[in-house]
Protein backbone atom coordinates (compact mmCIF):
# COMPACT_ATOMS: atom_id res chain seq x y z
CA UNK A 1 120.40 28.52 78.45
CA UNK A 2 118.86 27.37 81.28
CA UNK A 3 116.29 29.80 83.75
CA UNK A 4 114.93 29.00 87.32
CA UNK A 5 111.91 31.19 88.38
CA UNK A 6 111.85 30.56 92.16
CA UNK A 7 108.49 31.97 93.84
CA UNK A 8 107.94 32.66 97.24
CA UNK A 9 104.51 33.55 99.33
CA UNK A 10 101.40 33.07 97.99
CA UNK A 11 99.19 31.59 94.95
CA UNK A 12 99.43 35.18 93.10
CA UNK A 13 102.86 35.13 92.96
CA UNK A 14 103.00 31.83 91.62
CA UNK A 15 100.53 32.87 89.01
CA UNK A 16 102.95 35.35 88.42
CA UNK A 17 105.89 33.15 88.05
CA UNK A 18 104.09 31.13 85.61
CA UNK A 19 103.67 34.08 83.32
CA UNK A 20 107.52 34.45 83.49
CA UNK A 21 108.20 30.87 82.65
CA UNK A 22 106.08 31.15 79.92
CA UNK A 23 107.87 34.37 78.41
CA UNK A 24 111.14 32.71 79.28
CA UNK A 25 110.01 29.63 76.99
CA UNK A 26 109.11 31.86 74.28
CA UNK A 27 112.70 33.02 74.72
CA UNK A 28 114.11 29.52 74.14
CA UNK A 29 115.20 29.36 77.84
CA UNK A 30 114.98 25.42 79.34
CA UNK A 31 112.63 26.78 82.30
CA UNK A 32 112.46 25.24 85.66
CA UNK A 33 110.82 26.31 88.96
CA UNK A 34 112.65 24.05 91.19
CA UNK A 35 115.94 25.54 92.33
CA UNK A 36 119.07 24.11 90.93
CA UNK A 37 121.99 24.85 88.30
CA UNK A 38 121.04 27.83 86.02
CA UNK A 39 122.04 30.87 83.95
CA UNK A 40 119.67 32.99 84.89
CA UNK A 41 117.46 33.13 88.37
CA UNK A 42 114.45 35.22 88.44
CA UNK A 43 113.61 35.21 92.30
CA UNK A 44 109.75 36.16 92.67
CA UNK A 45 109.58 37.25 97.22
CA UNK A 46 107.10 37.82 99.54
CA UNK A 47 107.05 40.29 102.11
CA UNK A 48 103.67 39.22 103.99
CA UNK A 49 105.75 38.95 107.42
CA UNK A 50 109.11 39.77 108.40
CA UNK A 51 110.08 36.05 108.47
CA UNK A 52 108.92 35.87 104.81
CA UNK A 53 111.32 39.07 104.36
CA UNK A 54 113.83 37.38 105.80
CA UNK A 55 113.63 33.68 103.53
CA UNK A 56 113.43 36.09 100.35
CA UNK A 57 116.83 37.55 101.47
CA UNK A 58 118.36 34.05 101.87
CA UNK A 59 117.09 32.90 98.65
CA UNK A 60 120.49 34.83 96.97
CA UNK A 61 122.70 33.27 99.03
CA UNK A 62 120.91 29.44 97.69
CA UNK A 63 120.75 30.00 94.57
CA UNK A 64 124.45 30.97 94.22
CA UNK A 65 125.58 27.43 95.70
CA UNK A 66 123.94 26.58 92.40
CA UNK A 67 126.13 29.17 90.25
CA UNK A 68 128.18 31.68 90.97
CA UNK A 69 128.37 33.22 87.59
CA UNK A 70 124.64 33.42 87.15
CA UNK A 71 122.35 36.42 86.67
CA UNK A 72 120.16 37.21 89.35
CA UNK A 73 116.69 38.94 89.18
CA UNK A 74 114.68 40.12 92.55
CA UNK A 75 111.15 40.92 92.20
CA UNK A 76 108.07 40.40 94.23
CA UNK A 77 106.65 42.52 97.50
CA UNK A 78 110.15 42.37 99.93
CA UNK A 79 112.06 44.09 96.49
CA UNK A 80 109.04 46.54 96.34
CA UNK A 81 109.80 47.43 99.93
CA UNK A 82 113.10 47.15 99.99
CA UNK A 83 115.04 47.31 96.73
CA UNK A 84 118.72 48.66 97.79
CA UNK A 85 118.46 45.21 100.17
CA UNK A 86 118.97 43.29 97.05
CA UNK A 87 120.79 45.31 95.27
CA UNK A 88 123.31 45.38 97.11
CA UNK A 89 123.51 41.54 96.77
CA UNK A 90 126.48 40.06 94.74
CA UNK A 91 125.19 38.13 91.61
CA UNK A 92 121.78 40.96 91.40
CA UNK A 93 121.91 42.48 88.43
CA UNK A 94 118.24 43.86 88.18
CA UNK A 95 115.50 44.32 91.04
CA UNK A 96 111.85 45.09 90.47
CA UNK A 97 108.77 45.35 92.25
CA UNK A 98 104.92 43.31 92.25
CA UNK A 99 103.57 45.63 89.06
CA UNK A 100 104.00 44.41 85.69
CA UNK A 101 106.18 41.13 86.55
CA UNK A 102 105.88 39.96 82.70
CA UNK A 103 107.67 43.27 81.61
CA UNK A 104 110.83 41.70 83.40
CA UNK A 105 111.26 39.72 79.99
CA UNK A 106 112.19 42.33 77.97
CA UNK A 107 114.78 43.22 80.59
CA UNK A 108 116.80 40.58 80.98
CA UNK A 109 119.88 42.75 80.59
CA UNK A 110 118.85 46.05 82.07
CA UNK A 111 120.39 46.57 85.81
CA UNK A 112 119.19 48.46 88.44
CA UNK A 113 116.05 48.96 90.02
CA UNK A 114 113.12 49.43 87.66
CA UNK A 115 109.21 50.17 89.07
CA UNK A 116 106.17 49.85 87.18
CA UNK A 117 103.46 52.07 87.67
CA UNK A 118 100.03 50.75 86.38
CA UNK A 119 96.84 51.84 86.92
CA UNK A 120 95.07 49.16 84.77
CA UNK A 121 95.65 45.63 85.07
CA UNK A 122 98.64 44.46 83.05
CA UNK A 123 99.61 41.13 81.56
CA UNK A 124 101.33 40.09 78.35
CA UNK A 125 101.73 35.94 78.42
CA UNK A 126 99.07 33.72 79.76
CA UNK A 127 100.51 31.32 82.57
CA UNK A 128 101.69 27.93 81.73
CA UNK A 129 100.67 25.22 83.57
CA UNK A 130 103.46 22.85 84.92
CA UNK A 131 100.64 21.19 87.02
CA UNK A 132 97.98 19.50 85.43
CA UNK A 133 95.06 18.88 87.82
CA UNK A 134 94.87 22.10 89.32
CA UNK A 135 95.54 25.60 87.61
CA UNK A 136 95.37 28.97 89.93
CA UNK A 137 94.00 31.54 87.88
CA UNK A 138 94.75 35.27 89.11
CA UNK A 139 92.15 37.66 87.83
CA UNK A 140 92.64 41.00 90.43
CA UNK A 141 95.89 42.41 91.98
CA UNK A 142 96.22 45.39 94.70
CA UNK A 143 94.10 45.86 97.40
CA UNK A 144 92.48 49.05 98.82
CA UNK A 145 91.63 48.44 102.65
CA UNK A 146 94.49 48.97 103.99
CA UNK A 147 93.85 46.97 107.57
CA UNK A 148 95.83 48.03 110.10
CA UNK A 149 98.20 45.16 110.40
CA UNK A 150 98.60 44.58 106.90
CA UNK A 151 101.80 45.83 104.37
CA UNK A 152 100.56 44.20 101.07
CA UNK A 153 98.35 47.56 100.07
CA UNK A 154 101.68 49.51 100.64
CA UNK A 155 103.10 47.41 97.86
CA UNK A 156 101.15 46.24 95.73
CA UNK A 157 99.00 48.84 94.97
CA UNK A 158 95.26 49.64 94.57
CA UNK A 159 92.31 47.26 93.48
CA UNK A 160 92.91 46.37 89.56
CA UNK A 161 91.15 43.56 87.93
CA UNK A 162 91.90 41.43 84.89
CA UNK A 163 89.72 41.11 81.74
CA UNK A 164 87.54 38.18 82.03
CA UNK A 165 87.61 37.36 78.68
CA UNK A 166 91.55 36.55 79.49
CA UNK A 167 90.34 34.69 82.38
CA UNK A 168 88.06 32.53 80.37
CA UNK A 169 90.91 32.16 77.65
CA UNK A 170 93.62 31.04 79.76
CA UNK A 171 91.35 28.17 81.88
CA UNK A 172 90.22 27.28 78.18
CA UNK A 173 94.36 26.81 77.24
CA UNK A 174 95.45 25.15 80.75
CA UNK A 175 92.36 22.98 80.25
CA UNK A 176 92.51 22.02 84.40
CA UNK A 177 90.88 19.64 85.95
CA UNK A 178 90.35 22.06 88.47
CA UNK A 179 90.54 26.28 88.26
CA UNK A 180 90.99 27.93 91.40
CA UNK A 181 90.07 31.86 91.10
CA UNK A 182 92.58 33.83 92.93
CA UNK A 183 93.37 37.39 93.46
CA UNK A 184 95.37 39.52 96.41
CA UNK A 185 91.50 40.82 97.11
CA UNK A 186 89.39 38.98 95.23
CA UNK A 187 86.23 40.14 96.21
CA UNK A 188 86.93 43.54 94.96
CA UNK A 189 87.11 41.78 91.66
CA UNK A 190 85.73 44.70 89.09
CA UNK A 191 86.15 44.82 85.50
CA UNK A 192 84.49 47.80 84.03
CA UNK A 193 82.02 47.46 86.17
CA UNK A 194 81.44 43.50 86.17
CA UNK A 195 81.85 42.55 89.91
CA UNK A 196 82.88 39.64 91.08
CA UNK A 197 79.59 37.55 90.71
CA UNK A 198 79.60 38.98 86.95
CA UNK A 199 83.10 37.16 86.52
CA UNK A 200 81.01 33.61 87.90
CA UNK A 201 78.31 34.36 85.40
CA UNK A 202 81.10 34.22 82.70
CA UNK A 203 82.31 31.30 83.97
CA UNK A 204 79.19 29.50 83.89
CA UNK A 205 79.80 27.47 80.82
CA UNK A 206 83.17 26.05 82.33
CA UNK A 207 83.61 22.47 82.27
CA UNK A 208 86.25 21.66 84.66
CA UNK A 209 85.21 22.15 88.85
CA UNK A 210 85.67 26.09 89.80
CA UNK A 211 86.64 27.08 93.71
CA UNK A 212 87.28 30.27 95.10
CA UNK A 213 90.45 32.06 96.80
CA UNK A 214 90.01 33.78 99.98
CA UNK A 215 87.09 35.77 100.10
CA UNK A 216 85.44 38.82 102.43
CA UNK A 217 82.20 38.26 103.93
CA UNK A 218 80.94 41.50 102.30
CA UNK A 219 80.69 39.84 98.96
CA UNK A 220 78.92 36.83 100.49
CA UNK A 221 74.98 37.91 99.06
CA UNK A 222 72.12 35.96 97.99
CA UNK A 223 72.69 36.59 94.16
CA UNK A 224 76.33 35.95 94.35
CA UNK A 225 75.31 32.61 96.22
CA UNK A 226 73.31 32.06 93.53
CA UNK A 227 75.58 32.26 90.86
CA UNK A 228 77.95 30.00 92.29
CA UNK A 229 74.94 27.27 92.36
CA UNK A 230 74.68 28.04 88.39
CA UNK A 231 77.87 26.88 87.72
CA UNK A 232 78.32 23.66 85.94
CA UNK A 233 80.81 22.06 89.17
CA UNK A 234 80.98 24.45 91.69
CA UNK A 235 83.91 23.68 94.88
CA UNK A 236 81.59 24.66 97.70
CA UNK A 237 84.36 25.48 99.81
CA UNK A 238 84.61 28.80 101.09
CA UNK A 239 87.18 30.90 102.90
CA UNK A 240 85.97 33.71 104.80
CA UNK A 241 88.88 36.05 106.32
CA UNK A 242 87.91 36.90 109.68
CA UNK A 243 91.08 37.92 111.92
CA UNK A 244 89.20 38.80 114.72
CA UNK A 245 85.81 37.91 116.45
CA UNK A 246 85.75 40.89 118.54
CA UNK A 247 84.19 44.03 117.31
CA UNK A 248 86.79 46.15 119.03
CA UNK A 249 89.51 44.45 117.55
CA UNK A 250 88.35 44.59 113.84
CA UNK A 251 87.13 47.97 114.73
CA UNK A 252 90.76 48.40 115.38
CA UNK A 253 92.30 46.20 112.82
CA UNK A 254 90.16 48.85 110.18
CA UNK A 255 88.36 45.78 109.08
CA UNK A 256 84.35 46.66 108.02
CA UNK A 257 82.12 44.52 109.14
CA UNK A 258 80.96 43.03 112.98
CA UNK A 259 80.77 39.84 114.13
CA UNK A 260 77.17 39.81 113.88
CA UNK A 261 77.23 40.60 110.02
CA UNK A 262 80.21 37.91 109.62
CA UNK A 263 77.92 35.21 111.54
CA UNK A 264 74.93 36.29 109.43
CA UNK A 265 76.98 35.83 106.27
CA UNK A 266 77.95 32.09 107.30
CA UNK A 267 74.49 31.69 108.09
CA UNK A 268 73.36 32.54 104.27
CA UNK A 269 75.98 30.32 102.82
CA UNK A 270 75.25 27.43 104.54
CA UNK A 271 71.60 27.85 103.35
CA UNK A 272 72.52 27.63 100.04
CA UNK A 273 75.52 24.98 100.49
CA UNK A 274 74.89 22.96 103.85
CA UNK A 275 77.58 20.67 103.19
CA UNK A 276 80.05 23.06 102.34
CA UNK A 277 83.13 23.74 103.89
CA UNK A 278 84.04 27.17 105.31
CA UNK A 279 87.65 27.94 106.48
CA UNK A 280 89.00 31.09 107.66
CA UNK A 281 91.74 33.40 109.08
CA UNK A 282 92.74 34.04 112.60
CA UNK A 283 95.28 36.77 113.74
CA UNK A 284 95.88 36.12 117.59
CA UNK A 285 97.44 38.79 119.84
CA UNK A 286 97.12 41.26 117.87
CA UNK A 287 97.89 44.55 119.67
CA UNK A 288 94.54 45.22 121.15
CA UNK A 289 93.78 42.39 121.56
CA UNK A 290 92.09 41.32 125.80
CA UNK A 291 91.38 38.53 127.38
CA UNK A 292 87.73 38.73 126.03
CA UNK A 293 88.10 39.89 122.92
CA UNK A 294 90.62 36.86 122.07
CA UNK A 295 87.39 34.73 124.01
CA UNK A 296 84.92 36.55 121.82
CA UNK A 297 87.34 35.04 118.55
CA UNK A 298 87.17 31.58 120.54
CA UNK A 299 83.37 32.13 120.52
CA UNK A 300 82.88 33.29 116.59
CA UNK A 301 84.54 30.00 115.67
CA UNK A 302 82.90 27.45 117.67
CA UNK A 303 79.25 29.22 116.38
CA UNK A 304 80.53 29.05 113.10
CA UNK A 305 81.77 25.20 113.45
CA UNK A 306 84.75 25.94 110.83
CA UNK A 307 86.60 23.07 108.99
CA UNK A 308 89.62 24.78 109.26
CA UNK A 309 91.44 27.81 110.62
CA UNK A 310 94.85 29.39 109.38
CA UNK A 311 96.03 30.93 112.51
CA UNK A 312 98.90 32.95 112.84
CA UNK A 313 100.49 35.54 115.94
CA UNK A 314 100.79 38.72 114.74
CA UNK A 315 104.28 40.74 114.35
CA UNK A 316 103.88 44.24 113.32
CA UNK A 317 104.64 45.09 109.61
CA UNK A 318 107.14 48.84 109.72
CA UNK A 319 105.13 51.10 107.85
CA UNK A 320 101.63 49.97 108.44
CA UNK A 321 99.13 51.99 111.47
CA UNK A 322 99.19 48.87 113.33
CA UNK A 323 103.14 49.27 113.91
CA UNK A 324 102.38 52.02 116.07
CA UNK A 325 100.74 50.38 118.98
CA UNK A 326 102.60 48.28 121.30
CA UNK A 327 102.63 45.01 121.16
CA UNK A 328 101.57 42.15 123.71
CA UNK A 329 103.85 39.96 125.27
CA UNK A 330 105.09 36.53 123.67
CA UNK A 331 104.00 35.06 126.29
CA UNK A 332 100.47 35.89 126.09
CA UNK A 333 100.43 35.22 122.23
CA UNK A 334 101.72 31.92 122.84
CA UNK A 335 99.36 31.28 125.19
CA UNK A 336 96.38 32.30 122.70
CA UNK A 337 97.76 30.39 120.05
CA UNK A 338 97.93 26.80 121.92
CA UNK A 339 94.08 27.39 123.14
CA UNK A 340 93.15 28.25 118.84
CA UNK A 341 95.22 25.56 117.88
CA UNK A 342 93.54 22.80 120.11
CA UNK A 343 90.32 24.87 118.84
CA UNK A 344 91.49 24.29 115.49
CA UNK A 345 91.83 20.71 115.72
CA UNK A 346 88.73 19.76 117.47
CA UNK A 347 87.01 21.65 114.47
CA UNK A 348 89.05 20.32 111.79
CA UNK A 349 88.34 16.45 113.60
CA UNK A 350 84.57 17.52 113.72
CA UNK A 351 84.21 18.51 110.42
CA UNK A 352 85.74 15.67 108.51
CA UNK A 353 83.99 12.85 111.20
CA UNK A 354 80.65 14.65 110.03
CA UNK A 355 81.78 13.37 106.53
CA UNK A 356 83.01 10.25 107.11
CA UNK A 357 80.18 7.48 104.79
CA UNK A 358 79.19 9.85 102.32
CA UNK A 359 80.65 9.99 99.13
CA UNK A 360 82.70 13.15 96.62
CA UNK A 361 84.76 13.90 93.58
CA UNK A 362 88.51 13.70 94.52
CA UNK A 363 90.85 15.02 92.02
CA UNK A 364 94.32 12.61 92.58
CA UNK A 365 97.11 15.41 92.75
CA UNK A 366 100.19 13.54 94.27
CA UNK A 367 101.75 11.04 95.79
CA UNK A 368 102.36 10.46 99.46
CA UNK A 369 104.30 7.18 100.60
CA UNK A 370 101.87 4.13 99.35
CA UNK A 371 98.64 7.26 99.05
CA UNK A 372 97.27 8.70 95.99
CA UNK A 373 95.98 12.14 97.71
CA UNK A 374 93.71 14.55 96.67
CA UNK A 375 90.68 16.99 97.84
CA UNK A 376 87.31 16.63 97.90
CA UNK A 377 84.69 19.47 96.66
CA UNK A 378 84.76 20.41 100.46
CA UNK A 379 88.28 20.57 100.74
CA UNK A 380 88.84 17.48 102.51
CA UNK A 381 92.38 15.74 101.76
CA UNK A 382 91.76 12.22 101.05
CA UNK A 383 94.05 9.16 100.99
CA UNK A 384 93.56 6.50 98.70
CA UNK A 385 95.54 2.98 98.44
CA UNK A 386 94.93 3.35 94.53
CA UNK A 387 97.52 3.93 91.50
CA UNK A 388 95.19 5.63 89.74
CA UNK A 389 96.01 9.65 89.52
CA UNK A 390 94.33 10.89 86.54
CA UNK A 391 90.37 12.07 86.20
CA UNK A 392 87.83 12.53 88.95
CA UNK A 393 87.42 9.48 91.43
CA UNK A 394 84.07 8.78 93.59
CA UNK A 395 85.32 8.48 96.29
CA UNK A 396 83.65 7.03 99.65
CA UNK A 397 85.50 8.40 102.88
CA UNK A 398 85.83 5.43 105.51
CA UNK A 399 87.75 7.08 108.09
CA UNK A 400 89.83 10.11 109.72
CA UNK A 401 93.45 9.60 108.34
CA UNK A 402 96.51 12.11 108.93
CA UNK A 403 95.47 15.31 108.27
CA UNK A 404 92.07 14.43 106.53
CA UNK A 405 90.36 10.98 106.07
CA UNK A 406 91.30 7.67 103.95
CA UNK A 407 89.02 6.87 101.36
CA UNK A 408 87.38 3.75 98.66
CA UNK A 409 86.84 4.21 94.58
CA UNK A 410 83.55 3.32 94.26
């Protein structure tokens, strides 16, 4: 018997998946996460915009091309919002939502729509890890802030965090080159009352290099700084989700902290890491958004020099408080979005000319034409004309390349 679990949306979910695939293979299943011919599809869907929404939907009609006859599973955030959608699919036999994903293997033959209510953080099979160099390692789900503009509280729940004694088990069994610590909010990270920076301490004795998933600026402190720096190969890359560099508009957005305190915060990390890289989030247009305030974002980013921003218009999400206000016109969101995206460039092209002659770790991941590609500790993509793909490379950068810089084994 032969199982695809396709994932949608972000790195959680995929953590997620991998948990499947794992129970699957316990199960004797041949397990694959690429779609193709198979008995059974577990579909795992994101519902972080509407377009997202929309891709999960079309995901039943693809994999049926594959097999007509096959058994269809729906979980993930769009199922959690809208079940009866995918229900009333032909080929769905079960639908479930984001809690609890690994209980979905001792369901395989239950139909209908099944929710999971947990308070406490549940998991039953650690992730497998079809990908050698890196391994994402999800330690919190849910999220309790409930921004304006966001949908993801709605479904996935509140904060709930993950043993770290799991944590520390499962990077021991993937044995990654690189662990990437990811959660839906992971600063609210709290395990019986170990925070966040208590989870780094654990992870202290870690061999393989550690970076972080998104991040809010109110975790950024001096002792948390601190015990990144203890850690045995710390990533000193750091996304900061900002949305907004107007205090009206995060104000508005229900987002708790100012400009001033963000700036502050990038001010105290680069104190501690001045080569680091710090990336961020940018929602343009969103439905308060003026002239100034959208010049006040323009403003935040240029002071904080970022190497990157993930920008994005914003479409209301049905359901949250920001759905209520009216939104601005395309045409002024397209507008925004060509002046951030020039913005973004100029940064991005700044950032990596700043590291051009100095030399990093790159971790080879893949292959790109006649490239051996990785990422720096910074988060800088580097292409190499090597054949070598396994270990960590110095790594000399000579030049801007593509969409980071080429690079020389030294």
């Amino acid at each position: 018997m032969k199982a695809v679990v396709f994932t949608l949306g972000c790195k959680v979910n995929s953590c997620e998946s991998a948990s499947l695939m794992t129970g699957l293979k316990n199960l004797g299943f041949e397990v694959s996460e690429e779609l193709g011919f198979a008995d059974l599809y577990i579909i795992n869907t994101c519902a972080v915009t509407a377009e997202a929404e929309k891709k999960s939907r079309q995901t039943i009609s693809r994999v049926k091309k594959f097999n007509q006859n096959a058994k269809i599973i729906v979980t993930g955030c769009a199922s959690q919002k809208s079940p009866q959608d995918f229900l009333k699919k032909e080929g769905v036999t079960l639908v479930t939502g984001t809690n609890s994903k690994d209980r979905i293997i001792d369901c395989l033959e239950k139909v209908g729509n099944i929710v999971w209510d947990e308070s406490e953080y549940y998991e039953k099979y650690l992730p497998t890890n079809p990908e050698k160099t890196r391994a994402y390692i999800k330690v919190q789900d849910g999220c309790n802030n409930f921004c304006s503009y966001c949908i993801i509280p709605y479904l996935r729940g509140r904060s709930r965090s993950r043993n770290p004694e799991r944590v520390l088990e499962e990077i021991r069994a993937l044995s990654p080159i690189e662990a990437v610590i990811t959660g839906i909010n992971l600063s609210a990270y709290n395990y019986q009352n170990i925070g966040l920076k208590g989870l780094i301490d654990k992870l202290s004795g870690v061999d393989c290099r550690i970076r972080l998933g998104s991040l809010e600026v109110g975790v950024i402190t001096e002792e948390f700084l601190m015990a990144l720096k203890n850690l045995k190969n710390f990533a000193p890359h750091f996304h900061l989700s900002l949305q907004s560099g107007s205090n009206a508009v995060l104000k508005s957005m229900n987002r708790r902290y100012t400009r001033e305190e963000f700036l502050s915060r990038c001010e105290l990390i680069r104190k501690h890491f001045p080569d680091c890289a710090i990336t961020t989030d940018v929602i343009v247009g969103y439905s308060t958004e003026t002239e100034q305030d959208f010049l006040d974002s323009i403003d935040l980013c240029k002071r904080v020099e970022f190497a990157d921003i993930h920008c994005f218009p914003y479409s209301k999400r049905e359901g949250t408080v920001g759905a209520k206000l009216k939104e601005l016109p395309h045409s002024v969101k397209d507008e925004r979005m060509s002046v951030i995206l020039a913005l973004k460039k100029q940064l991005k092209d700044n950032f990596i000319n700043k590291n051009l002659g100095k030399v990093f770790e790159v971790i080879p991941e893949d292959k790109e034409g006649d490239f051996t590609v990785g990422y720096t500790e910074n988060y800088i993509k580097v292409y190499l004309q090597s054949d070598d793909e396994s270990g960590v490379l110095k790594v000399k950068l000579l030049k801007a390349f593509e969409d980071g810089a080429q690079g020389e084994i030294v």
